[in-house]
Protein backbone atom coordinates (compact mmCIF):
# COMPACT_ATOMS: atom_id res chain seq x y z
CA UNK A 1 46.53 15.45 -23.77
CA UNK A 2 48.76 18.48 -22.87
CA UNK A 3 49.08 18.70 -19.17
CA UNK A 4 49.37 22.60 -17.24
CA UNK A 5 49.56 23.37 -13.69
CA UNK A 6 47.35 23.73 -11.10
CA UNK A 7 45.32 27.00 -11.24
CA UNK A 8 47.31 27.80 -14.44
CA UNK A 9 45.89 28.52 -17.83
CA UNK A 10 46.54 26.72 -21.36
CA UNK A 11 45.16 27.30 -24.38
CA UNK A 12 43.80 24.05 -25.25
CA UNK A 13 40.32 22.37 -27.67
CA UNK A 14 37.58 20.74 -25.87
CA UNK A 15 36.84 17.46 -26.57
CA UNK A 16 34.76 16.51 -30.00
CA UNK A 17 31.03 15.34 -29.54
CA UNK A 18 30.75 16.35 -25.50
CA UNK A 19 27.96 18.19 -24.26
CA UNK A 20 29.44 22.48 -24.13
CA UNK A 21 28.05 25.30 -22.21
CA UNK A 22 28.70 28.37 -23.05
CA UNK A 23 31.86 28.72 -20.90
CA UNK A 24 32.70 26.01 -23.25
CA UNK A 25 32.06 27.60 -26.17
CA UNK A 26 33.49 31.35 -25.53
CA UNK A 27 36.78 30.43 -23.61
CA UNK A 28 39.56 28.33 -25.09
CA UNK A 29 41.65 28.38 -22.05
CA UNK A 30 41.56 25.68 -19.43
CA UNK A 31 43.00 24.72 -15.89
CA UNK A 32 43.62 21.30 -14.08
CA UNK A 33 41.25 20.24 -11.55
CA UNK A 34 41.88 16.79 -9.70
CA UNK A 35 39.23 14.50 -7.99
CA UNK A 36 39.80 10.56 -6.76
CA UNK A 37 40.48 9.80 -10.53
CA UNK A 38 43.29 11.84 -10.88
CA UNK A 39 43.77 15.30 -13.34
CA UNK A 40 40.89 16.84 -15.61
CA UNK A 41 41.24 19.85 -17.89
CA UNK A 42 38.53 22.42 -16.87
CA UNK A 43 37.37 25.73 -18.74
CA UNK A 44 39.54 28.63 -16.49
CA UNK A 45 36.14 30.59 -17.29
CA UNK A 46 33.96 27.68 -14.88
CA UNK A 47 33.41 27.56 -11.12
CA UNK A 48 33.05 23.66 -11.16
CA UNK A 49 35.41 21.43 -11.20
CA UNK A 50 36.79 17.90 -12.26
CA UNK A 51 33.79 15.84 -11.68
CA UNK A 52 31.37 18.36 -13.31
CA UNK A 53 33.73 18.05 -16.05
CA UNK A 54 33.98 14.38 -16.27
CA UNK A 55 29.70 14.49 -16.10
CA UNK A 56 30.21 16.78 -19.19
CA UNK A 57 32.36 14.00 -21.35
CA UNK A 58 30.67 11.15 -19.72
CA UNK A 59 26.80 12.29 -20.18
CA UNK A 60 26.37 13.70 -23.99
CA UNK A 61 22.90 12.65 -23.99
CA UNK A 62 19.70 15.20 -25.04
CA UNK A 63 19.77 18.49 -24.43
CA UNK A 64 17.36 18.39 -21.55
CA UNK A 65 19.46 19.99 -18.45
CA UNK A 66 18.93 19.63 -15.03
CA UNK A 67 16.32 22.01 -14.22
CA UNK A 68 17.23 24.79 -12.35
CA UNK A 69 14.95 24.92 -9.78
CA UNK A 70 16.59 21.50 -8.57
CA UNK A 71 20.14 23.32 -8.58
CA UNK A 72 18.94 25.92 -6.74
CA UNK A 73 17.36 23.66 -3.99
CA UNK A 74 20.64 21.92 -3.56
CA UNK A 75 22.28 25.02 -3.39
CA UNK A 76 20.27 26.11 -0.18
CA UNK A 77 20.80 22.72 0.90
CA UNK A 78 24.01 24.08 0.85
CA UNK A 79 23.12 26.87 2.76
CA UNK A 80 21.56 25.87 5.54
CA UNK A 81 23.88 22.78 6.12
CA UNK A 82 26.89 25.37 6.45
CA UNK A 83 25.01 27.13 9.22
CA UNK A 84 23.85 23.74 10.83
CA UNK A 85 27.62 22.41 10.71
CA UNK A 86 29.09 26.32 12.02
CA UNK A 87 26.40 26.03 14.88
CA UNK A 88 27.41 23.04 16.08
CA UNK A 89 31.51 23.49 15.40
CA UNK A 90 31.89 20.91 12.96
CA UNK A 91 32.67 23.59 10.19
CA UNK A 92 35.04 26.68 11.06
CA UNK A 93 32.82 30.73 11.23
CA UNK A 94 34.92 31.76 7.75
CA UNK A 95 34.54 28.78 5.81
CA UNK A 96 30.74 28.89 6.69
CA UNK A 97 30.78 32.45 5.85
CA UNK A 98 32.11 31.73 2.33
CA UNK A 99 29.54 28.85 1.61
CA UNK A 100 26.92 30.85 2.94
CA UNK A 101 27.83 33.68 0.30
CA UNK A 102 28.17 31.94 -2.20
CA UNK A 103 25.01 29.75 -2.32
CA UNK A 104 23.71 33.18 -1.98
CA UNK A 105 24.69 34.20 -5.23
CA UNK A 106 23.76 30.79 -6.96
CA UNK A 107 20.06 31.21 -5.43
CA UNK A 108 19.95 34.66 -7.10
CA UNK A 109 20.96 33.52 -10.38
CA UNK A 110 24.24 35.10 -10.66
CA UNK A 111 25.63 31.76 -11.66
CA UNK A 112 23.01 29.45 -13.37
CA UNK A 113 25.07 29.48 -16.61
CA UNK A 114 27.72 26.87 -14.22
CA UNK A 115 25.34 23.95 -14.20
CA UNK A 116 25.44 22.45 -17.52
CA UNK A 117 24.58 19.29 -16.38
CA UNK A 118 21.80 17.32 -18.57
CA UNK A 119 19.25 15.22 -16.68
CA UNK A 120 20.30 11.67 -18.27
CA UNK A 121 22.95 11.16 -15.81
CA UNK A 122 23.94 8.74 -12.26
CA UNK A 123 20.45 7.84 -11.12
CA UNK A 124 20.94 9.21 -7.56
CA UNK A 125 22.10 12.83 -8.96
CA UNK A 126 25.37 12.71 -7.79
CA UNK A 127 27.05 14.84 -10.72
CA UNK A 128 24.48 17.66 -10.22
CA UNK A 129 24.74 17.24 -6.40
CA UNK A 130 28.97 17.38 -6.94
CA UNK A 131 28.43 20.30 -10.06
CA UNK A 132 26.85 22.54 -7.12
CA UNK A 133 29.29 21.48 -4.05
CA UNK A 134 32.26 22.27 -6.31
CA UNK A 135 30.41 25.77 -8.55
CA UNK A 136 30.17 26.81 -4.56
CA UNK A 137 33.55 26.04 -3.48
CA UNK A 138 34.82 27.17 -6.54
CA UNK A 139 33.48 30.53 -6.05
CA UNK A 140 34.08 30.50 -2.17
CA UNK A 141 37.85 30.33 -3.14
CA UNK A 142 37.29 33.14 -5.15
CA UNK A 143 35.68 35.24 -2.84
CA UNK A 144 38.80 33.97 -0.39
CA UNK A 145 40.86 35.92 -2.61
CA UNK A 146 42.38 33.09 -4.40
CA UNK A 147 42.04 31.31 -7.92
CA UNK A 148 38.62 30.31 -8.74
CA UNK A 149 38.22 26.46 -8.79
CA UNK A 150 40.19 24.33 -6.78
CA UNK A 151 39.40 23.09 -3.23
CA UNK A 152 41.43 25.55 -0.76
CA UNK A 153 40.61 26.74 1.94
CA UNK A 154 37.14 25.91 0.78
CA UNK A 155 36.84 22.05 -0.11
CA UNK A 156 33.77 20.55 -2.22
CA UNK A 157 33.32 17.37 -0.59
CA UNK A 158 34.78 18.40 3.19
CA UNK A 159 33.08 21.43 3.46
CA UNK A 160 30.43 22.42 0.90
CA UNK A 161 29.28 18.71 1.49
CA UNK A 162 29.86 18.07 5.15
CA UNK A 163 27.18 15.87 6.80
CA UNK A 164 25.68 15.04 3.81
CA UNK A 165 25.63 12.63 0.91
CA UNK A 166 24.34 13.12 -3.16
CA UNK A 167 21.85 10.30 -1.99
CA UNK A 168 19.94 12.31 0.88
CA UNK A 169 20.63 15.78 -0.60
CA UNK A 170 19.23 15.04 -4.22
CA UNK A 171 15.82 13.44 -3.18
CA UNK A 172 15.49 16.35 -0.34
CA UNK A 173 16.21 18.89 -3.24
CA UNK A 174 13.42 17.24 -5.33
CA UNK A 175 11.33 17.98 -2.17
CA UNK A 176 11.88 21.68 -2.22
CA UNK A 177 11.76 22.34 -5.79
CA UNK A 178 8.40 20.26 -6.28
CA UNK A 179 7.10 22.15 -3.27
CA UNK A 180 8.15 25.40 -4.18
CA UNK A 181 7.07 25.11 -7.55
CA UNK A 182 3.71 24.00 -6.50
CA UNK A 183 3.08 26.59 -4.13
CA UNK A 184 5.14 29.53 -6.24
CA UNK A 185 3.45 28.71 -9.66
CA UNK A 186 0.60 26.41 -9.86
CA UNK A 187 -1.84 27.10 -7.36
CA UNK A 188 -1.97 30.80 -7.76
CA UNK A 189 -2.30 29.90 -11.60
CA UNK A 190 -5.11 27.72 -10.57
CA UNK A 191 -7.14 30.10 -9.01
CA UNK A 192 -6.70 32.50 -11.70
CA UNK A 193 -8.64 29.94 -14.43
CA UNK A 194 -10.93 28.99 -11.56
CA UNK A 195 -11.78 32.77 -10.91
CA UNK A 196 -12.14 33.48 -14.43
CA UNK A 197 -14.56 30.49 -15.39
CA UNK A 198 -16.45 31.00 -11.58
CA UNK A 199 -17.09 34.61 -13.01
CA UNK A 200 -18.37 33.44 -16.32
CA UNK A 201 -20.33 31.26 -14.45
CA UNK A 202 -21.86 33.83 -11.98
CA UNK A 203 -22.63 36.57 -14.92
CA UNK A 204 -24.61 33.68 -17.28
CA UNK A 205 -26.44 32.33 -14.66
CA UNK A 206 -30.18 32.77 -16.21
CA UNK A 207 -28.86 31.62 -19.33
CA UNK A 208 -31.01 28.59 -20.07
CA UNK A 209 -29.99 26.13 -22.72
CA UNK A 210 -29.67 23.20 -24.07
CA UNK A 211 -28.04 20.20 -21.85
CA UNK A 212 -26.15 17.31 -23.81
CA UNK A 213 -25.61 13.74 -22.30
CA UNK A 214 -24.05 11.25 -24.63
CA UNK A 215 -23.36 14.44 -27.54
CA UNK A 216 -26.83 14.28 -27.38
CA UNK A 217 -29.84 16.34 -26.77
CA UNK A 218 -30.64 16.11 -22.97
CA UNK A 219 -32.79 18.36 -20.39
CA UNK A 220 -31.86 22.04 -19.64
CA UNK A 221 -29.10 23.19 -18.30
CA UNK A 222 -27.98 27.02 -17.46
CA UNK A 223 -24.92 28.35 -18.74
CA UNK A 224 -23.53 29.37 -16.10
CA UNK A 225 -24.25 25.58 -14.43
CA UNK A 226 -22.36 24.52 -17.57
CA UNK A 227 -19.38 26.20 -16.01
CA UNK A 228 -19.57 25.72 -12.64
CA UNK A 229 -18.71 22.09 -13.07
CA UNK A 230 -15.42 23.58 -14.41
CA UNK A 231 -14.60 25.15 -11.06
CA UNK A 232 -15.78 22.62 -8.77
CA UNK A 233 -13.72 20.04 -11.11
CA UNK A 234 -10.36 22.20 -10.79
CA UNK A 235 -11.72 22.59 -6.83
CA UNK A 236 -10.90 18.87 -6.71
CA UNK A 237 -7.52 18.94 -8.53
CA UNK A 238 -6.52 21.81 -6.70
CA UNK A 239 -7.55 19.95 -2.77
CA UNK A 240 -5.86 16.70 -4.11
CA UNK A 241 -3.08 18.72 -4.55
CA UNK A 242 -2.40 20.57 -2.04
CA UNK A 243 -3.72 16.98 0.55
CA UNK A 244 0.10 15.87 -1.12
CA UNK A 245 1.79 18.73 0.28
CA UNK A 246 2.36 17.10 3.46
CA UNK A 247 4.30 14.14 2.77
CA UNK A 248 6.24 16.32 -0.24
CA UNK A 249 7.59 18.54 3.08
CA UNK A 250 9.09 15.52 4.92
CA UNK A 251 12.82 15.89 3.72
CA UNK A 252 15.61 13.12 3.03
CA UNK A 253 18.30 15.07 4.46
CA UNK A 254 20.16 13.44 7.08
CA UNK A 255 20.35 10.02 5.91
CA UNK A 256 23.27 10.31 4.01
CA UNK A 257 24.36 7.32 2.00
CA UNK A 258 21.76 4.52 3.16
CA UNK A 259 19.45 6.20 5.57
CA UNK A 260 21.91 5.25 8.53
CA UNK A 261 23.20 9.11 9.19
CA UNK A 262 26.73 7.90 8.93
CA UNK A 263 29.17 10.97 9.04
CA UNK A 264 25.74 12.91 10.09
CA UNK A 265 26.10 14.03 14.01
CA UNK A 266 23.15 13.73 15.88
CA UNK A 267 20.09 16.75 15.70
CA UNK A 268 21.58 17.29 12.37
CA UNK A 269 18.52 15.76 10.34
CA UNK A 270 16.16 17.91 12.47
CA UNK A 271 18.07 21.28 12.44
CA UNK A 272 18.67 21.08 8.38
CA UNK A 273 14.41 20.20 8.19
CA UNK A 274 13.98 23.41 10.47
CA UNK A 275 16.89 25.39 8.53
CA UNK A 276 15.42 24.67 5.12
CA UNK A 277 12.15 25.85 7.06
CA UNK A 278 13.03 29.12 7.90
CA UNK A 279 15.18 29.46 4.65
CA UNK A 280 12.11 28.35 2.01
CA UNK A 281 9.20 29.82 4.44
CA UNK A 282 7.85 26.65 4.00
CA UNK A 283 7.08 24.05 6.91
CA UNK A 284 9.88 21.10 5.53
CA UNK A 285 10.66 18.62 8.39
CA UNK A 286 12.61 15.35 9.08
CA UNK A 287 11.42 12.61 6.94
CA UNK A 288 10.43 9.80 9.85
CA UNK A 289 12.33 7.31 7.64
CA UNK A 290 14.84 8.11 5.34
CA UNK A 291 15.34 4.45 4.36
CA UNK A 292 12.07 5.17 2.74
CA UNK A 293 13.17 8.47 1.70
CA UNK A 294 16.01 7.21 -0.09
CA UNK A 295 14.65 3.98 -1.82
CA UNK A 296 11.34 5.29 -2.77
CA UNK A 297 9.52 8.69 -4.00
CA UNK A 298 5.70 7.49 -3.29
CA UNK A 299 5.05 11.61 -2.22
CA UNK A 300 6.10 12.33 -5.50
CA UNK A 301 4.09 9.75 -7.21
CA UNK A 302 1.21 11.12 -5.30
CA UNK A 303 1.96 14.82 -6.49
CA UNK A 304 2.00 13.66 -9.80
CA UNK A 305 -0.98 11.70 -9.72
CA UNK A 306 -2.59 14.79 -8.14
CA UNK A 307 -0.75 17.05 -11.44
CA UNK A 308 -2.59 14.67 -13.52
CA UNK A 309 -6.14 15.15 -11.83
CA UNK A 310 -5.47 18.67 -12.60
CA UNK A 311 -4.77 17.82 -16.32
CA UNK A 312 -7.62 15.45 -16.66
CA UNK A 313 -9.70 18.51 -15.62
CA UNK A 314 -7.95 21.24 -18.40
CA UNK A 315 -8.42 18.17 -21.15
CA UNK A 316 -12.53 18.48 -20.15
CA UNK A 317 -12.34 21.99 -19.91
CA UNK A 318 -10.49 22.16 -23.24
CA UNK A 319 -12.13 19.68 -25.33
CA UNK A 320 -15.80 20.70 -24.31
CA UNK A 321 -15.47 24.56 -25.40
CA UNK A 322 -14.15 23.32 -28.16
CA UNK A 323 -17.41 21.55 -28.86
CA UNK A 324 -19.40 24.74 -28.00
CA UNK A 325 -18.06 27.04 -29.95
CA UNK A 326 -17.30 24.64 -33.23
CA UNK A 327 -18.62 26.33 -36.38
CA UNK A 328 -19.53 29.22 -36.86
CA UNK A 329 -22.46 27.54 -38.57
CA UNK A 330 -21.42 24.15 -39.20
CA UNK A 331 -21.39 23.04 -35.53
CA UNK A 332 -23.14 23.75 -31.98
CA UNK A 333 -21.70 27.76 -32.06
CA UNK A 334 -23.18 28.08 -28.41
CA UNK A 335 -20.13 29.97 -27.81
CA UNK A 336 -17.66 32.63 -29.20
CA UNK A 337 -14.10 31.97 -28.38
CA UNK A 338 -11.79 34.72 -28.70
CA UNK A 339 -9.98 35.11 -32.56
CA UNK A 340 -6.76 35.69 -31.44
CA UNK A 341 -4.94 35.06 -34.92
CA UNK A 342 -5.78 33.17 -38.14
CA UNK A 343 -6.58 29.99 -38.13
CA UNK A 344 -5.57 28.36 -42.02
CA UNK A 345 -3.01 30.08 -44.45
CA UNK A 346 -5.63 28.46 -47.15
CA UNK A 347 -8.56 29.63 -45.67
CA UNK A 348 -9.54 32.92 -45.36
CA UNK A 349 -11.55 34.00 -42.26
CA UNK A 350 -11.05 30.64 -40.56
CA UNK A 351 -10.28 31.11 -37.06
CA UNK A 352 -9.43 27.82 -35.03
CA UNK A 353 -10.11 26.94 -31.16
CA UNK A 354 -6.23 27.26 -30.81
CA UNK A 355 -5.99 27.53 -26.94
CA UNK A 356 -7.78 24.77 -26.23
CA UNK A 357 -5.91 22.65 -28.42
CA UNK A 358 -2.99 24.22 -26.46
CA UNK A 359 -4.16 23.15 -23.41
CA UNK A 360 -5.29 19.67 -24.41
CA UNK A 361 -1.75 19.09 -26.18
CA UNK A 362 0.05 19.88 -22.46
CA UNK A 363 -2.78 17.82 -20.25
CA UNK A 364 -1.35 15.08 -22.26
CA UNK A 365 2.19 15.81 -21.96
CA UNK A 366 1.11 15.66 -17.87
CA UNK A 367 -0.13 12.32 -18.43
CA UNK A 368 2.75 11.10 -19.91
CA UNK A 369 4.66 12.25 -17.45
CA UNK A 370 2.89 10.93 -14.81
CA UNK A 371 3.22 7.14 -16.25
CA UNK A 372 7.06 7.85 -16.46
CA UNK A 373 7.32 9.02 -12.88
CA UNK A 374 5.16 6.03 -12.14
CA UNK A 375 7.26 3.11 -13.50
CA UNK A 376 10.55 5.35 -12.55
CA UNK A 377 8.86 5.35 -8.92
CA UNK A 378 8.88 1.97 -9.17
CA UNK A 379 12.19 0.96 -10.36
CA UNK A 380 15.74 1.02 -8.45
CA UNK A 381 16.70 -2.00 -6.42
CA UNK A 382 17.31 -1.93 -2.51
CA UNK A 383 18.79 0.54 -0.40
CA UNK A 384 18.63 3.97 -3.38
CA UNK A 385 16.16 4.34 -6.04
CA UNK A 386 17.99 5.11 -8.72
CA UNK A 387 15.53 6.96 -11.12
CA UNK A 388 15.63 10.23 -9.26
CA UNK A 389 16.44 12.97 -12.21
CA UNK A 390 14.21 11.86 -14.51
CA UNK A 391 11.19 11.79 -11.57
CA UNK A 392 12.55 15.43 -10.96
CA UNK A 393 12.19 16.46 -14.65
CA UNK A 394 9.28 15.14 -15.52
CA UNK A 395 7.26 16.45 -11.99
CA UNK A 396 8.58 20.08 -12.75
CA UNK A 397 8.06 19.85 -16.29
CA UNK A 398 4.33 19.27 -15.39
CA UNK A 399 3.48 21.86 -13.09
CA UNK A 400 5.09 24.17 -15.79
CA UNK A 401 3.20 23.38 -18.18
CA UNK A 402 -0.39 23.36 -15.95
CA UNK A 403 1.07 26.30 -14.46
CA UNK A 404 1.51 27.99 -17.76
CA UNK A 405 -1.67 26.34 -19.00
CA UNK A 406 -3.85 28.16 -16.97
CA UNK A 407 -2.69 31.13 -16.37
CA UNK A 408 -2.42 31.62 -20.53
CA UNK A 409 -6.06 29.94 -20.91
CA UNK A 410 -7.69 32.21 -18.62
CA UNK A 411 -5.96 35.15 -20.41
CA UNK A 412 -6.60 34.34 -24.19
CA UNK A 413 -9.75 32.07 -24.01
CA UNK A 414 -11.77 32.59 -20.79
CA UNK A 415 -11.45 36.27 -20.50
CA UNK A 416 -13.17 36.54 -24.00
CA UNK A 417 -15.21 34.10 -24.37
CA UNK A 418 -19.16 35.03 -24.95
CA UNK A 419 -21.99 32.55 -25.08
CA UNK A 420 -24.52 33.19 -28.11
CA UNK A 421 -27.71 33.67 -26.70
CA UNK A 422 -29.62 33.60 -29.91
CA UNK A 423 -28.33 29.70 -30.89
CA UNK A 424 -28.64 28.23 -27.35
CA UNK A 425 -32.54 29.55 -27.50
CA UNK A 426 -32.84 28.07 -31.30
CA UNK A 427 -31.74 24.74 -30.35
CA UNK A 428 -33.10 24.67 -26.64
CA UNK A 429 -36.58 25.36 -29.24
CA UNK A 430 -35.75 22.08 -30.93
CA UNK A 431 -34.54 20.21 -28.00
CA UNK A 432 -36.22 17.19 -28.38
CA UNK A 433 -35.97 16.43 -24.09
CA UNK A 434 -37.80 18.90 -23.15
CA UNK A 435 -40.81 15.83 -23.53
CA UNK A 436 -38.74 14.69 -20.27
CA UNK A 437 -41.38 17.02 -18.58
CA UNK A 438 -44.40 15.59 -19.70
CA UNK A 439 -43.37 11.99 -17.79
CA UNK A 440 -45.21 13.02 -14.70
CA UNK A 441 -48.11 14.07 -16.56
CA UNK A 442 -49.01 11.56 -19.42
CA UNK A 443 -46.25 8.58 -18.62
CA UNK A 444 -43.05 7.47 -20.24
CA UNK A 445 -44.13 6.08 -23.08
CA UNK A 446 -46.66 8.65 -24.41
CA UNK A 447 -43.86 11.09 -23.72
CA UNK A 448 -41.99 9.04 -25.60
CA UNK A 449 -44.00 8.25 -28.94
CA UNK A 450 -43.87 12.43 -28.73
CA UNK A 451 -40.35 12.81 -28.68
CA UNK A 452 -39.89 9.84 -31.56
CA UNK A 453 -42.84 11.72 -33.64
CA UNK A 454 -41.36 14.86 -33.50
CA UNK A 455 -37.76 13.57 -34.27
CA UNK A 456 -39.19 11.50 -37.18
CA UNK A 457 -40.96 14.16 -38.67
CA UNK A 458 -38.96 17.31 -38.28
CA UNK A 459 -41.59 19.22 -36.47
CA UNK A 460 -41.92 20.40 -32.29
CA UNK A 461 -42.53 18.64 -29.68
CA UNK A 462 -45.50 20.70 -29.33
CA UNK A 463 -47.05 20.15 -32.64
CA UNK A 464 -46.60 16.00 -31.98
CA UNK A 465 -48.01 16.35 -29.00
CA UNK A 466 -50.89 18.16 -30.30
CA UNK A 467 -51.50 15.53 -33.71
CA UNK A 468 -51.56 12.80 -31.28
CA UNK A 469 -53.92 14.57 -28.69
CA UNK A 470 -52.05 13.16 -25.33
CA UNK A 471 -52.33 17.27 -24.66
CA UNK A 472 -53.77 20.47 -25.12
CA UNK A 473 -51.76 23.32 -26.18
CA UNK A 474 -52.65 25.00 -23.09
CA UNK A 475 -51.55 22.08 -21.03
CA UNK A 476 -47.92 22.17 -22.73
CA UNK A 477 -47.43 25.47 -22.19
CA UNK A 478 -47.94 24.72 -18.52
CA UNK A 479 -45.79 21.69 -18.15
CA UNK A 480 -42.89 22.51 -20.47
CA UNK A 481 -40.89 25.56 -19.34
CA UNK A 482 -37.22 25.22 -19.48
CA UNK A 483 -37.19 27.36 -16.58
CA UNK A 484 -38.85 25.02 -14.48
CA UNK A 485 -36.87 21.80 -15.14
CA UNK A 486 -33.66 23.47 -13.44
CA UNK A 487 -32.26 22.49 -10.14
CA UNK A 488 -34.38 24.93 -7.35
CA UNK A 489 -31.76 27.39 -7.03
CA UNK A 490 -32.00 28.61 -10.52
CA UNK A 491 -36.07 28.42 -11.05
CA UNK A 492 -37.27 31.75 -11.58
């Protein structure tokens, strides 16, 4: 391979079959970058530097990359730990200066297009942790009025990395970028679909009709009962998740390569935690134990499992007003969901329950998910568990996709969804538990030689009561009122 000189520029083709950015792809023209391993041949367009570039060669694998939200959180790892090492003189006021500003630009986005990094890479994150330390060196030499790249005056590994090690600063970045995604995205997203169904639930209150045990035929029910088990059920997934919170805030950072602290001075684990604190607005702290924090991710196992409560929730939601509103005249057609495009390009008129077969297809993605994070929670042998980008990936991916999920339910399904008033009175007419009523009066089994007459025949549960004479019409009219068989706080 033709060799050039440091910080110098040579027109030269990037490698066949490696994974390119788009620096890759527009710019021809490379530099030499060095790390332990000697010289590597760098786009003069990138920030990063030699082991970034080796990551690129070494890691062709999917197209998934690192998610950004993780890049960003190491970045103000970044951040913070070159105002923790200026504080306590370990890191000189200009060099600090130049981290400081240029983790500042990474955490605005100016930059994202330098991490090209896929996810299927060292298990402890090291090339992503390395991609960022030398993208913010690399522009810190820049903004020092020299070439871009290199590692003077601003140094990757000295500086940018100073106290710190890939195997406490990638779990604590998986900390804040599951935490801020939880509270950024999901639970506002949450209370939007819970607000939207508690509404729907409030406004159909009096709506009596038919309850269904089994997918069949059970005692009354109100609409607007119907839905409230919707919001107390995404009540539940939304407490579970936010009871994980707590442990997801205790933060790696500080153990460096084992949990020891080695090449950490002392206070630093507890002024990052409070740094990161300020920085996020959100209450991180020292993780008690970073051997623990190191070698296993059990508060990420827990957020997941919490992410799936959420999804087992959406898949009920989903799958239930799908039930309701099959048809229009071939099924129950209790409800109306919204038409919001065609549903066959065969079948004219058809319109399908689309968003709920949205959200059903992403609550199972989220179970998936959580049985990967599970068994990669579980894997990695002594002092580092080694599983930590695809944990990261998959956690994000799923409060993306609930996040998403709910906000774009409530908007194209909720929001226009109407109950039909006219078939939940037809088949709360024909409902054949209504004789549930009568158990009091005449016994179980009278009640139920009604019921059987009236399903065997075809006819009401009025006229079988009246052919075998256990009644008088009078007497039904009396004991069977829908109405009545409600919980007390919706009787009339």
């Amino acid at each position: 391979m033709p060799q050039a000189a440091e910080g110098k520029a040579t027109e030269l083709p990037m490698p066949q079959g490696s994974l390119t950015s788009n620096i890759e792809q527009e710019h021809g023209m490379t530099r030499i970058e060095t790390d332990s391993l000697g010289q590597v041949e760098v786009p003069e367009q990138a920030y990063w530097g030699a082991q970034t570039q080796r990551s690129l060669s070494n890691f062709a694998i999917g197209s998934e990359r690192m998610p950004i939200q993780v890049l960003h959180a190491l970045a103000l790892i970044k951040k913070a730990a070159a105002r923790v090492n200026n504080r306590i003189g370990d890191l000189p006021p200009d060099i600090a200066r130049l981290i400081e500003q240029a983790a500042d630009e990474v955490l605005h986005g100016q930059h994202d297009g330098q991490f090209p990094l896929v996810v299927w890479q060292t298990g402890s994150g090291t090339q992503s942790n390395m991609n960022v330390n030398e993208v913010i060196a690399g522009r810190a030499n820049e903004l020092a009025g020299g070439n871009r790249g290199g590692k003077a005056p601003v140094h990757p590994n000295d500086h940018v990395n100073r106290a710190q090690s890939s195997n406490d600063c990638f779990p604590t970045a998986m900390h804040i970028a599951a935490a801020k995604a939880v509270h950024s995205q999901l639970l506002p997203a949450i209370a939007e679909l819970s607000g939207g169904l508690a509404e729907l639930a409030v406004r159909h209150n009096k709506l009596i009709k038919t309850g269904r045990t089994h997918l069949m035929d059970a005692t009354p029910i109100t609409f607007g009962q119907e839905m409230s088990a919707f919001v107390a059920q995404l009540d539940i997934a939304e407490r579970t998740i936010r009871q994980c919170l707590p442990a997801v805030y205790e933060l790696a950072q500080g153990g460096t390569a084992v949990g020891t602290g080695l090449n950490s001075p002392h206070g630093f684990a507890e002024a990052i935690a409070a740094e990161l604190a300020a920085l996020s607005g959100l209450p991180f702290v020292s993780a008690p134990n970073k051997f623990a924090a190191l070698a296993g991710h059990e508060p990420l196992v827990a957020m997941s499992g919490a992410l799936k409560t959420l999804a087992v929730a959406l898949m009920k939601l989903a799958n239930d007003l799908r039930l309701l509103g099959s048809g229009p005249r071939g099924g129950f057609a209790e409800v109306r969901l919204p038409a919001n495009e065609p549903g066959s390009s065969i079948m004219p008129g058809k319109v399908n329950p689309t968003q709920c077969e949205a959200l059903s297809m992403l609550a199972c993605q989220v179970m998936g998910n959580d049985t990967t994070i599970s068994f990669a929670a579980s894997q990695g042998h002594l002092q580092l568990n080694v599983f930590k980008p695809v944990i990261i990936h998959n956690l994000l991916q799923s409060v993306q996709l609930l996040s998403d999920g709910c906000r774009n339910f409530n908007a194209h399904c909720i929001s226009g969804l109407e109950p039909d008033p006219a078939r939940m009175a037809e088949h709360l007419e024909r409902g054949l538990m209504l004789v549930t009523a009568l158990n009091p009066h005449i016994g179980y089994d009278r009640a139920a030689e009604i019921a059987k007459k009236a399903y065997a025949q075809g006819t009401t549960l009025r006229e079988a009561a009246m052919e075998l004479g256990y009644l008088t019409s009078e007497e039904f009219d009396q004991w069977v009122r829908p109405e009545t068989m409600l919980e007390a706080g919706q009787r009339e």
